[in-house]
N, C-alpha and C. Protein backbone atom coordinates (compact mmCIF):
# COMPACT_ATOMS: atom_id res chain seq x y z
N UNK A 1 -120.89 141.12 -12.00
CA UNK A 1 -121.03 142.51 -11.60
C UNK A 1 -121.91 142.59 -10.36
N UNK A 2 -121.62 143.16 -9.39
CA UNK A 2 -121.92 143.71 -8.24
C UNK A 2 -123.17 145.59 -8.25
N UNK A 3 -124.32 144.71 -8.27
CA UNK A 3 -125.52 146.00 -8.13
C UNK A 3 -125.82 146.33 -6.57
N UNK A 4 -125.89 147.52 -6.38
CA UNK A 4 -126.42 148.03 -4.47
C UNK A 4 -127.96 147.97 -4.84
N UNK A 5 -128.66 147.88 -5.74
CA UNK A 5 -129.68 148.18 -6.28
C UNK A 5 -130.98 148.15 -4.91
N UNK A 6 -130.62 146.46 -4.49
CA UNK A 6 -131.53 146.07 -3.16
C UNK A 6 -131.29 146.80 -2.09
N UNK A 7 -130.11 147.64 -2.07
CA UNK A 7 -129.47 148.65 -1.13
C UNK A 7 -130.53 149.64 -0.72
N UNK A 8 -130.90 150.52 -1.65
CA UNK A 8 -131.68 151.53 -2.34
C UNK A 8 -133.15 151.08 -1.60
N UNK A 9 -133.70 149.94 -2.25
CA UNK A 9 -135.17 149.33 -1.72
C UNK A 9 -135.07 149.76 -0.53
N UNK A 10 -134.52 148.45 -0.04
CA UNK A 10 -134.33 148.73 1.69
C UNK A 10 -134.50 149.71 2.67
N UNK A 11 -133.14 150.62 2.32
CA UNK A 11 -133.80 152.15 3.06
C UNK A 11 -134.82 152.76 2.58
N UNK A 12 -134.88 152.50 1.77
CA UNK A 12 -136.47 153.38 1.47
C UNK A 12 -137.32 152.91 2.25
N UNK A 13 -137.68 151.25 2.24
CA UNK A 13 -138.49 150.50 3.27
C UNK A 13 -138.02 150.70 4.63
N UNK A 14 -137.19 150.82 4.96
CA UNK A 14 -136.57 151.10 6.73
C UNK A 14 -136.70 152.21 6.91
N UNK A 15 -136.91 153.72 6.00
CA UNK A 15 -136.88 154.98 6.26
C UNK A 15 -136.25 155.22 6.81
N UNK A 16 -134.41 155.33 5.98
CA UNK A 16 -133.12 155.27 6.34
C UNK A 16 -132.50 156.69 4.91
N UNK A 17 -132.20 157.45 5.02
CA UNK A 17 -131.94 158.06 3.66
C UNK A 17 -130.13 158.19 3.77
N UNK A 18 -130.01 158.94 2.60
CA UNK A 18 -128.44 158.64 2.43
C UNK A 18 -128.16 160.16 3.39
N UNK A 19 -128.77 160.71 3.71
CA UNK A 19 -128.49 161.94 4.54
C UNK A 19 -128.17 161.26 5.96
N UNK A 20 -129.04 160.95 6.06
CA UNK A 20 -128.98 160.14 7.75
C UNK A 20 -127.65 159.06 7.89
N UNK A 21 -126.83 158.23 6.71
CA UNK A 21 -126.10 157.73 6.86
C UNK A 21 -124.86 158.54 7.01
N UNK A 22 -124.88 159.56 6.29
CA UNK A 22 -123.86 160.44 6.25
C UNK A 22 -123.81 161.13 7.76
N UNK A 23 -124.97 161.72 7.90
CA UNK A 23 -124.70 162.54 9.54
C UNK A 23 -124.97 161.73 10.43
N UNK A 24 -125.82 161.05 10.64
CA UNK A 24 -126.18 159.66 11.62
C UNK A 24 -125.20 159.33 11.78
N UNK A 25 -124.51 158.42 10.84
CA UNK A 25 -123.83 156.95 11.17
C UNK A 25 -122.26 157.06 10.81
N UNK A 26 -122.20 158.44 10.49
CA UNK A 26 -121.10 158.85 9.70
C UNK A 26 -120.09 157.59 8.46
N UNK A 27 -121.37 157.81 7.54
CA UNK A 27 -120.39 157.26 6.26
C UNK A 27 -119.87 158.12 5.85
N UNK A 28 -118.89 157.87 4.83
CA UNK A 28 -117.68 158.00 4.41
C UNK A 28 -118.45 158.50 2.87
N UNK A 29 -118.17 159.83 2.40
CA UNK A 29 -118.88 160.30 1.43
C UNK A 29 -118.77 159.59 0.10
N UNK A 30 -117.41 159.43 0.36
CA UNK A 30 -116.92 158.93 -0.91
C UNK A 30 -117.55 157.34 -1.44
N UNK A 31 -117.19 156.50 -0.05
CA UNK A 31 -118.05 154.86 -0.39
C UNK A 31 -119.67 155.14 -0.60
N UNK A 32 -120.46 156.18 -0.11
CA UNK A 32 -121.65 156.39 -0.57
C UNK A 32 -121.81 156.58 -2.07
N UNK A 33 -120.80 157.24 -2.78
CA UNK A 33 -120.80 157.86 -3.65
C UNK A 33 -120.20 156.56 -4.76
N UNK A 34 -119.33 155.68 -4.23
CA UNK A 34 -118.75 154.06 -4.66
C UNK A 34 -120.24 153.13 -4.69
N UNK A 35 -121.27 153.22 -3.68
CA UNK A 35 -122.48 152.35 -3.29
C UNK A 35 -122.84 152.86 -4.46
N UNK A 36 -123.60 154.05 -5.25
CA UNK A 36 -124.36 155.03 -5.61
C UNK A 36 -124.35 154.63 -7.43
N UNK A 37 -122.46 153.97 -7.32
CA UNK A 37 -122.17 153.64 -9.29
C UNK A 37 -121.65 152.40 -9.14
N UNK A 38 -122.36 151.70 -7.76
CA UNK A 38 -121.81 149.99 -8.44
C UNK A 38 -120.61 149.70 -8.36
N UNK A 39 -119.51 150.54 -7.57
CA UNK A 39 -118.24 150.50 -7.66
C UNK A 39 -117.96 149.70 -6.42
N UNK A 40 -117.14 148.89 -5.93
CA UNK A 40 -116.50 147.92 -5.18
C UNK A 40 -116.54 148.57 -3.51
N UNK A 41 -116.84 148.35 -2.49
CA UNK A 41 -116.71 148.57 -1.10
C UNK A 41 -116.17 147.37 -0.46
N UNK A 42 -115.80 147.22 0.38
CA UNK A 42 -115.05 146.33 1.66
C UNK A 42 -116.57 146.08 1.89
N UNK A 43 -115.78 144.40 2.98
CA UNK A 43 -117.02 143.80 3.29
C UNK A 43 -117.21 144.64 4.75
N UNK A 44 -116.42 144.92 5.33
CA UNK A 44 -116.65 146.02 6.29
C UNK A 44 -117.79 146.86 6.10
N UNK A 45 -117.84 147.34 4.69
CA UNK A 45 -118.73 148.18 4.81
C UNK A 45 -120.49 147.22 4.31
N UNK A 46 -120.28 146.38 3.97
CA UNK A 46 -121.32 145.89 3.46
C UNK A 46 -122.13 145.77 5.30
N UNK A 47 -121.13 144.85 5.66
CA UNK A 47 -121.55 144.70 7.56
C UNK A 47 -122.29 145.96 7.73
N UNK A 48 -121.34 147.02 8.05
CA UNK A 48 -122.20 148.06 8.31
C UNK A 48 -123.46 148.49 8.02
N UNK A 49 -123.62 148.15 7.09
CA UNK A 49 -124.80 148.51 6.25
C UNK A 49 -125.98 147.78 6.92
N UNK A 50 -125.44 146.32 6.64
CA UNK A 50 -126.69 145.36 7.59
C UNK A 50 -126.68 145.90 8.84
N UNK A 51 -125.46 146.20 9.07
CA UNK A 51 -125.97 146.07 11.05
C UNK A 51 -127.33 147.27 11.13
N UNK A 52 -126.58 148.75 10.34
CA UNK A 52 -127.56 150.11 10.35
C UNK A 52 -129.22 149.45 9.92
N UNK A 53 -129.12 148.68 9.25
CA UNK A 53 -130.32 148.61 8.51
C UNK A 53 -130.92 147.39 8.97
N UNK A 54 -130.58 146.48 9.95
CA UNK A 54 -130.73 145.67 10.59
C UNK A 54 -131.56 144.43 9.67
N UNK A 55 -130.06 143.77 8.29
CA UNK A 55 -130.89 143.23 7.16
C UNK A 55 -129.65 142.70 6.94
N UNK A 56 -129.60 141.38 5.89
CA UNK A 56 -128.72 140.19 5.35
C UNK A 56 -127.90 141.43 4.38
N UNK A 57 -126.57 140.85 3.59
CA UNK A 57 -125.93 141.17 2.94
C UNK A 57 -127.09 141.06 1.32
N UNK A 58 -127.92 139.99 1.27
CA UNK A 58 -128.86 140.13 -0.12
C UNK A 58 -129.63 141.63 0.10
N UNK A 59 -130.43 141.73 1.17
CA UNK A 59 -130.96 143.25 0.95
C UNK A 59 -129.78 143.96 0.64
N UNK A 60 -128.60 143.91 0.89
CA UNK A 60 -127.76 145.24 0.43
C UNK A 60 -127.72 145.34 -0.87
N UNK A 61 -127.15 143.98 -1.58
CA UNK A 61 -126.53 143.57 -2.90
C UNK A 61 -126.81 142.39 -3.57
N UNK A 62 -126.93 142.51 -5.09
CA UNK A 62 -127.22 141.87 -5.49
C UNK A 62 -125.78 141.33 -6.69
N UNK A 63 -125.75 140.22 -7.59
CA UNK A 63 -124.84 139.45 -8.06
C UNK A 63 -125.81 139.62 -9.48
N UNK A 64 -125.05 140.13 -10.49
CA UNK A 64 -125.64 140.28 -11.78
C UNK A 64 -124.83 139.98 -12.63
C-alpha cells in the first residue's frame, strides 16, 4: 500500500498548502483529493510534486 503521508510533512515544512497547489500550480482537484485517501496518481504527478516542492519521490511517499 501506497501512503502520501510524507507528502503532508513536507509542505507543511516547505510552507506549501493544498490551496497554493490548487491556484499556484494548478493541480487537478480531483488527484489532490486521490493524494488526500491514498488512492493511486501517475508518476507524472508524483514528479510534479518533487519538482513544486523541490524534494525526492520518499518525501512525497511512502511504501507500507
Amino acid at each position: 500500500m501506497v501512503s502520501y503521508a510524507p507528502l503532508w510533512e513536507t509542505m507543511k515544512r516547505k510552507g506549501i498548502s493544498t490551496y497554493a497547489l490548487l491556484k499556484k500550480y494548478n493541480f487537478d482537484a480531483h488527484t489532490l483529493n486521490s493524494l488526500k485517501h491514498n488512492k493511486s496518481v501517475t508518476v507524472n504527478t508524483i514528479e510534479s510534486l518533487c519538482i513544486i516542492l523541490e524534494c525526492t519521490p520518499n518525501d512525497v511517499m511512502e511504501f507500507i
